[in-house]
Protein backbone atom coordinates (compact mmCIF):
# COMPACT_ATOMS: atom_id res chain seq x y z
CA UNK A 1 -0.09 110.67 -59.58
CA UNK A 2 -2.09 112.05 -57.16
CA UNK A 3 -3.48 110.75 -53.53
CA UNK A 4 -6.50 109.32 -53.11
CA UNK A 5 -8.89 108.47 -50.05
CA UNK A 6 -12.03 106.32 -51.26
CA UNK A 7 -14.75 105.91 -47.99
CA UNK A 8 -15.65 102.62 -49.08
CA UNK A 9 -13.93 100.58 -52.04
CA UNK A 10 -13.94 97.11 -51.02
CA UNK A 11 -17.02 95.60 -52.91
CA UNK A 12 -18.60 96.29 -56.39
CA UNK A 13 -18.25 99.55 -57.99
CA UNK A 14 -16.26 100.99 -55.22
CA UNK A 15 -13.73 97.95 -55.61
CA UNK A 16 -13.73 98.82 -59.06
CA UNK A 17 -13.00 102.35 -58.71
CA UNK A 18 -9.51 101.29 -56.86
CA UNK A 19 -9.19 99.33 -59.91
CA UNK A 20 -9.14 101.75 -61.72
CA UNK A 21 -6.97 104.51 -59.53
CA UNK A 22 -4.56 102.02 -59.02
CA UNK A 23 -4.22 101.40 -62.85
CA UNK A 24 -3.16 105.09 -63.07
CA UNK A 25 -0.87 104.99 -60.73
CA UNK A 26 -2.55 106.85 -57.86
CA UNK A 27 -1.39 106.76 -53.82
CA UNK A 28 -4.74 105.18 -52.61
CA UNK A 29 -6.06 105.13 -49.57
CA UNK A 30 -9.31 103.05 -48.07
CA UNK A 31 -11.41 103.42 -45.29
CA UNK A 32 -13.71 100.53 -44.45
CA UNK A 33 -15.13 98.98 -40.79
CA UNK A 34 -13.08 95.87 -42.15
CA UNK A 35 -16.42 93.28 -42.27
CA UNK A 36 -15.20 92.91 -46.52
CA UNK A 37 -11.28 92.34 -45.88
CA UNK A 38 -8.80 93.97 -48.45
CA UNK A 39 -9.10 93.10 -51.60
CA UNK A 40 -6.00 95.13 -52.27
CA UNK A 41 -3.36 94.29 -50.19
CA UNK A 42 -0.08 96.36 -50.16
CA UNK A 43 -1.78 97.92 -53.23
CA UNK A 44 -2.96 100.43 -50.84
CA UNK A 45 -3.16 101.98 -47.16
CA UNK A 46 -6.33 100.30 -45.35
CA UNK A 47 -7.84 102.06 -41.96
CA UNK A 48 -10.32 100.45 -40.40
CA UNK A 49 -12.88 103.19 -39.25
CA UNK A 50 -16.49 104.06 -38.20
CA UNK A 51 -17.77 106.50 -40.64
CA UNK A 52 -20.22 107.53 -38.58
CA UNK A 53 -17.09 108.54 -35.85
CA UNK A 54 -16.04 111.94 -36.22
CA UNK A 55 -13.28 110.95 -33.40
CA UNK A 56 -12.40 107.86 -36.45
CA UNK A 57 -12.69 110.87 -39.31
CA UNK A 58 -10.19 113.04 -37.02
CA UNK A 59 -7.79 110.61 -36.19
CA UNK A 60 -7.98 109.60 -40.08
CA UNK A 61 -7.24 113.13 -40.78
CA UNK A 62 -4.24 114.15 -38.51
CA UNK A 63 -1.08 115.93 -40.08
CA UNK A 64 -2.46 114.74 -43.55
CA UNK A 65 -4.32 115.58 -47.06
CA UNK A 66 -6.08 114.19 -49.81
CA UNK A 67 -6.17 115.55 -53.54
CA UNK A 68 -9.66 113.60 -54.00
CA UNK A 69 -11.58 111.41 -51.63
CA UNK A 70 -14.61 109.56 -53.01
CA UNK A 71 -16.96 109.14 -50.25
CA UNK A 72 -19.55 106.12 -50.95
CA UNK A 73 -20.93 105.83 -47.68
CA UNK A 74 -22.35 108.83 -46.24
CA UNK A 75 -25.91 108.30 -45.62
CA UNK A 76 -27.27 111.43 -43.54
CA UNK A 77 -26.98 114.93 -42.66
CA UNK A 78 -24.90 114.16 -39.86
CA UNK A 79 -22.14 111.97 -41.72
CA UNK A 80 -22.00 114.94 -44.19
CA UNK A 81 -21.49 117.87 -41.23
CA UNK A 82 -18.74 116.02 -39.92
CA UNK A 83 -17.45 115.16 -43.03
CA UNK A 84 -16.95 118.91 -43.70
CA UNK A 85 -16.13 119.77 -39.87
CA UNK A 86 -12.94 117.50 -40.38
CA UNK A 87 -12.19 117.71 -44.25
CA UNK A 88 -12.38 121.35 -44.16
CA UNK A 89 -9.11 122.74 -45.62
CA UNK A 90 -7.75 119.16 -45.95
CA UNK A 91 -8.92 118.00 -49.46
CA UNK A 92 -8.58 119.19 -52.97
CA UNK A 93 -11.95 117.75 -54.33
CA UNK A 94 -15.33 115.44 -52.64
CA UNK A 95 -17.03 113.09 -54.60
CA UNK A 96 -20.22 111.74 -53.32
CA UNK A 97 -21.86 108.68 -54.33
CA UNK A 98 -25.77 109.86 -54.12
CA UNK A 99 -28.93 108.37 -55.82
CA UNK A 100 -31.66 108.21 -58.05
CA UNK A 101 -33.41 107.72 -55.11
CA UNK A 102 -33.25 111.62 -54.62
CA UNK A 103 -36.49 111.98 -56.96
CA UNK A 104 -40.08 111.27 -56.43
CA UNK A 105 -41.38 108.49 -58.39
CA UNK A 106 -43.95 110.21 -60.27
CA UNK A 107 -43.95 108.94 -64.17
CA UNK A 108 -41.58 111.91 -65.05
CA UNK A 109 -37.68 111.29 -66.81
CA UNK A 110 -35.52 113.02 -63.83
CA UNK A 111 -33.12 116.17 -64.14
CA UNK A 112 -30.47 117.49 -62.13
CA UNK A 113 -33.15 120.30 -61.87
CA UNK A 114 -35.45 118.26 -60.20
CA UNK A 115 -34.19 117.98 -56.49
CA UNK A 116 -32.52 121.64 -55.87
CA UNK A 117 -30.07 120.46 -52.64
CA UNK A 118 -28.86 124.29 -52.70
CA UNK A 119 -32.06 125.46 -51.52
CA UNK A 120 -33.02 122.41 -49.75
CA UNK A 121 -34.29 122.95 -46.02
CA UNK A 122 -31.84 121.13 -43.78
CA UNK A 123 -32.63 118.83 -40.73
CA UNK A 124 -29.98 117.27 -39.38
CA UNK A 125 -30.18 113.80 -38.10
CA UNK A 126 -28.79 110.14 -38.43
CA UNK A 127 -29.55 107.36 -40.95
CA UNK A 128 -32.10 105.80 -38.77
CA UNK A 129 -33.83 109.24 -39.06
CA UNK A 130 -34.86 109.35 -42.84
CA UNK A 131 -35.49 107.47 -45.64
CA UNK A 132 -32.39 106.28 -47.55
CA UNK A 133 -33.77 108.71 -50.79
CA UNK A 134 -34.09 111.40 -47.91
CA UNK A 135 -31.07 111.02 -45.83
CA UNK A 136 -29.50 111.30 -49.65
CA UNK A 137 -30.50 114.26 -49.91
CA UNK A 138 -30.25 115.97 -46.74
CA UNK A 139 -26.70 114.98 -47.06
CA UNK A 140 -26.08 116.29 -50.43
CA UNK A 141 -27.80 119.33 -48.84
CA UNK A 142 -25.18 119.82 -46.14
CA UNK A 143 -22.48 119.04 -48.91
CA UNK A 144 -23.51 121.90 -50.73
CA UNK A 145 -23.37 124.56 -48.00
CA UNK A 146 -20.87 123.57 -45.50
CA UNK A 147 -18.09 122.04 -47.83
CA UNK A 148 -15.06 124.48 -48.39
CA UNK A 149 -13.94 122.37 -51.27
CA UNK A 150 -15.86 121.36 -54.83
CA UNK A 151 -18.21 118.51 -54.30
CA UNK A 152 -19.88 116.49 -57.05
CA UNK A 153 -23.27 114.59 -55.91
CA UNK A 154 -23.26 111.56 -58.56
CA UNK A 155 -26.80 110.48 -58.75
CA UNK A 156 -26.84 106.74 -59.45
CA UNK A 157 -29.53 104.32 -60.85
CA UNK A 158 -29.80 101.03 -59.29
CA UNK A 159 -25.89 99.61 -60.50
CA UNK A 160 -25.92 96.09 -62.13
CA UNK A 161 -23.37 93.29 -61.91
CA UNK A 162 -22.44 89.75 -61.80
CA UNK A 163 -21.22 90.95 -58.83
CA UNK A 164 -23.66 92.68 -57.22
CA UNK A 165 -23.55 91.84 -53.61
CA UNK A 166 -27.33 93.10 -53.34
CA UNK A 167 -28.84 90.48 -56.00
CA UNK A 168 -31.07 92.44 -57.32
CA UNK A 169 -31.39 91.39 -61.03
CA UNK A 170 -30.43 88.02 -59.36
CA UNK A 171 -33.50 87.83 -57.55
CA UNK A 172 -35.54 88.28 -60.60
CA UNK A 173 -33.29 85.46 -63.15
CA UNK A 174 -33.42 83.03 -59.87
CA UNK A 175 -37.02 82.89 -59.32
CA UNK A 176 -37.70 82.56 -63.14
CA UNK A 177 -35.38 79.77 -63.47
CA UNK A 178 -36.94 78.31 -60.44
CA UNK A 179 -40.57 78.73 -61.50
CA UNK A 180 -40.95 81.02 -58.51
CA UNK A 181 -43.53 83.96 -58.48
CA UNK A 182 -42.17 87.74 -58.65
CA UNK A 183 -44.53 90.52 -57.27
CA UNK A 184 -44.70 93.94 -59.13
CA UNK A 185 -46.94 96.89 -58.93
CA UNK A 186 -46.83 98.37 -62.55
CA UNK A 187 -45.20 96.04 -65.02
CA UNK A 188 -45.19 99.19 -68.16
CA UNK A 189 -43.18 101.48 -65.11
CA UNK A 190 -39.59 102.48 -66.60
CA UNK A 191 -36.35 102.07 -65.15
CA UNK A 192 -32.93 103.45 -66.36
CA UNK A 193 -29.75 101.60 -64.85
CA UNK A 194 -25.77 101.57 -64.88
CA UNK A 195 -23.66 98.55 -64.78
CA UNK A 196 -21.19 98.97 -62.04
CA UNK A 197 -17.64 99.31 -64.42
CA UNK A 198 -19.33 102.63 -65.90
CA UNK A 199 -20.41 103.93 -62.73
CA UNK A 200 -16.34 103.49 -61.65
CA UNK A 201 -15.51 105.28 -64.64
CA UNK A 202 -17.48 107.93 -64.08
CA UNK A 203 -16.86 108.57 -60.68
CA UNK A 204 -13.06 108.33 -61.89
CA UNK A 205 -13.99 111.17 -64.42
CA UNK A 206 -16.04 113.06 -61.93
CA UNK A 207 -12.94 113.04 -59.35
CA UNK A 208 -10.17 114.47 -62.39
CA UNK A 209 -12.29 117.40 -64.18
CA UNK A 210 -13.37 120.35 -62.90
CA UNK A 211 -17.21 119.33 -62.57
CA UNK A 212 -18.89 120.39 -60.06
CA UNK A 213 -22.83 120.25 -58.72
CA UNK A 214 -25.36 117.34 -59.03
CA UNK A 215 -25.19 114.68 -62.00
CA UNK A 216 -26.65 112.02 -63.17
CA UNK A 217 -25.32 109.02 -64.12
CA UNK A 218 -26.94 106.43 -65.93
CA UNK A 219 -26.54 104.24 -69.20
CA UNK A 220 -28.59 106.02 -72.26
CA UNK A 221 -32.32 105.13 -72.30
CA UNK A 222 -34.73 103.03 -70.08
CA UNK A 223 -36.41 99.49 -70.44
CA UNK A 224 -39.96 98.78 -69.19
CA UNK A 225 -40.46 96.19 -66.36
CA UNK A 226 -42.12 94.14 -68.67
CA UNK A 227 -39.74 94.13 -71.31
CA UNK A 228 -36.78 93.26 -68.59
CA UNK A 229 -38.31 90.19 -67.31
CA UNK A 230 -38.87 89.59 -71.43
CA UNK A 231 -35.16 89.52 -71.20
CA UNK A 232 -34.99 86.99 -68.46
CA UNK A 233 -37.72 84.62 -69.93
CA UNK A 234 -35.74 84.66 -72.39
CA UNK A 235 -31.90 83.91 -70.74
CA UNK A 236 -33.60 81.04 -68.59
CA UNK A 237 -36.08 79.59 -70.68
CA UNK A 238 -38.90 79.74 -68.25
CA UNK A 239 -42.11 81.87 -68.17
CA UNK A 240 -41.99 83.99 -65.68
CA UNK A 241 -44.94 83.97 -62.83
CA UNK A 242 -45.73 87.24 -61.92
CA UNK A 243 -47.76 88.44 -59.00
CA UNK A 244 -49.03 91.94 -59.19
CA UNK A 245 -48.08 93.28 -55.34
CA UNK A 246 -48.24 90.00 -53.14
CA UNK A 247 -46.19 89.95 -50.07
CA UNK A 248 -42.41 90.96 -49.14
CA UNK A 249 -41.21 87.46 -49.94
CA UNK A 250 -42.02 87.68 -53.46
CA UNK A 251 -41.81 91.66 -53.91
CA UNK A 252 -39.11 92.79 -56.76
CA UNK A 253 -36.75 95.16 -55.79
CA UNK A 254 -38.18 97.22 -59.03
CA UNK A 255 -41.43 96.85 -57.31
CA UNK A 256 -42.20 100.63 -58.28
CA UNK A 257 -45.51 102.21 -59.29
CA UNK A 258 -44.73 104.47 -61.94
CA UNK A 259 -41.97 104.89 -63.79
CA UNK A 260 -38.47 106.53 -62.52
CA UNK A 261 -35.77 107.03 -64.58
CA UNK A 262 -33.15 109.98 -65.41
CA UNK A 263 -31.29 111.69 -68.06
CA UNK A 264 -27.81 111.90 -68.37
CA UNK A 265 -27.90 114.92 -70.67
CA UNK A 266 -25.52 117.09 -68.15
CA UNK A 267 -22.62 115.14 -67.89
CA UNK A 268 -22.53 114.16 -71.28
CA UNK A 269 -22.60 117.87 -72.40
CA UNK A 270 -19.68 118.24 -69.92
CA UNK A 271 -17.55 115.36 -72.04
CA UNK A 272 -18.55 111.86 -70.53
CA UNK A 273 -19.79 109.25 -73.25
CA UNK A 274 -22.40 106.39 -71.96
CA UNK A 275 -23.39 103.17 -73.21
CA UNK A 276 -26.52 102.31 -73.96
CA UNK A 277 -28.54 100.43 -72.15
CA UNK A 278 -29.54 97.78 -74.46
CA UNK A 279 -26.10 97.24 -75.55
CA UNK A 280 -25.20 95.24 -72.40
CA UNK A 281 -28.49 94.41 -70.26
CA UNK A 282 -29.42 91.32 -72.33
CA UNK A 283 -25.94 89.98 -71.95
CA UNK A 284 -25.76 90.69 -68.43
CA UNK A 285 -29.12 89.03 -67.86
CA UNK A 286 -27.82 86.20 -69.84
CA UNK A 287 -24.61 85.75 -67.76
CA UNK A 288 -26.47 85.66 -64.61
CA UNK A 289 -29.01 82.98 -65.64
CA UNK A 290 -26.10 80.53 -66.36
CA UNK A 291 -25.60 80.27 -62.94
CA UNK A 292 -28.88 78.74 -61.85
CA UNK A 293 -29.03 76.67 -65.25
């Protein structure tokens, strides 16, 4: 049993995480501004914080340590530096929830290779300062060169569930079933994803070997745009209407020009075993269309 601080944890695959550390009989802490409630209970400890407070980090911090903290919340350079200016000394292991979003979209399958945050020109700054893909990875950046403890920097597709408090694949099965138009760019692109109980298992995993560095994580293989709304045509019944661009309204979230999708090569060499892709995405779409039957 070991103690655990998770930035983060109340919704999705965060929640799930706990889940899971609780399962194994870990002493888990969470960390939240308190807008989702605790899920947990007495499960766990629950402080209420400002991540973006180094006073709230501090005070977190005083007269204690952490064997792991998962940190799914950091968003800039800043967050990151103060991370390490408090953690420092304090914690046995960091993992960082980062992002796909770290790679151009340019047509080509993603490595770890492909965004170097080692050699990556820091400039500090806040969330409002960057992009969310950049403020990833100035963070991961600032990670990788101020942290005095081994960090991971799990690089994350867009994560699917029924629960998905962001709606994404929602959007696309609720329009369909409501005969609603759906505006894309480039309907061959390519997306890879992860549903949300893998990406808690691997962040589990991530948190209790000795990896360390940038990974992807993402279910094995990719599905064109086209063929995904395929899949929801097919869960609802209805032919989809789609738009190519049109306005914000009707814009998919996959909305991308080419396509953008990673391999998970590294971390499966390093022991972790993914699903596939198209052994759970029809299903999934399937679920979600039965609630706007």
């Amino acid at each position: 049993m070991g103690t655990v601080l998770v930035l983060g944890g109340t919704r999705f695959f965060g929640r799930k995480l706990v889940e899971l550390l609780l399962g194994e009989g870990h002493q888990v802490t969470i960390a939240t501004r308190g807008q989702s409630g605790n899920p947990f209970g007495d499960k766990v400890e629950h402080v209420v914080i400002d991540r973006t407070n180094a006073s709230d980090l501090q005070a977190l911090m005083a007269n204690r340590t952490f064997d792991i903290v998962y940190d799914n919340i950091c968003y800039s350079p800043n967050e990151a530096k103060a991370f390490c200016d408090v953690f420092n000394g304090k914690i046995g292991k960091l993992v960082f929830t980062s992002t796909l979003s770290t790679y151009e979209i340019d047509g080509a399958v993603k490595v770890e290779e492909d965004f170097d945050p080692y050699n990556y020109e820091i400039r500090m700054g806040d969330t409002a300062d960057f992009t969310y893909g950049e403020g990833k990875r100035q963070a991961e950046a600032v990670f990788f060169k101020y942290a005095k403890f081994p960090v991971v920097a799990v690089r994350f597709p867009i994560v699917m569930g029924v629960d998905d408090y962001t709606e994404r694949l929602h959007f696309h099965v609720k329009r369909v079933a409501q005969g609603e138009p759906i505006g894309f760019v480039n309907m061959d692109a390519e997306m890879s994803f992860i549903q949300a109980e893998e990406a808690a298992r691997f962040l589990l995993w991530a948190g209790q070997t000795s990896v360390e560095g940038p990974f992807n994580a993402t279910a094995t293989g990719a599905i064109t745009l086209q063929a995904l709304m395929n899949l929801v045509e097919k869960a609802t019944g209805k032919r989809a209407k789609i738009a190519l661009l049109g306005d914000d309204k009707i814009r998919s979230p996959y909305a991308i020009p080419a396509s953008w999708y990673m391999k998970n090569d590294k971390a499966t060499m390093a022991g972790f075993e993914f699903s596939q892709l198209d052994s759970w995405l029809e299903n999934l779409v399937q679920h979600i269309a039965q609630q706007y039957a």
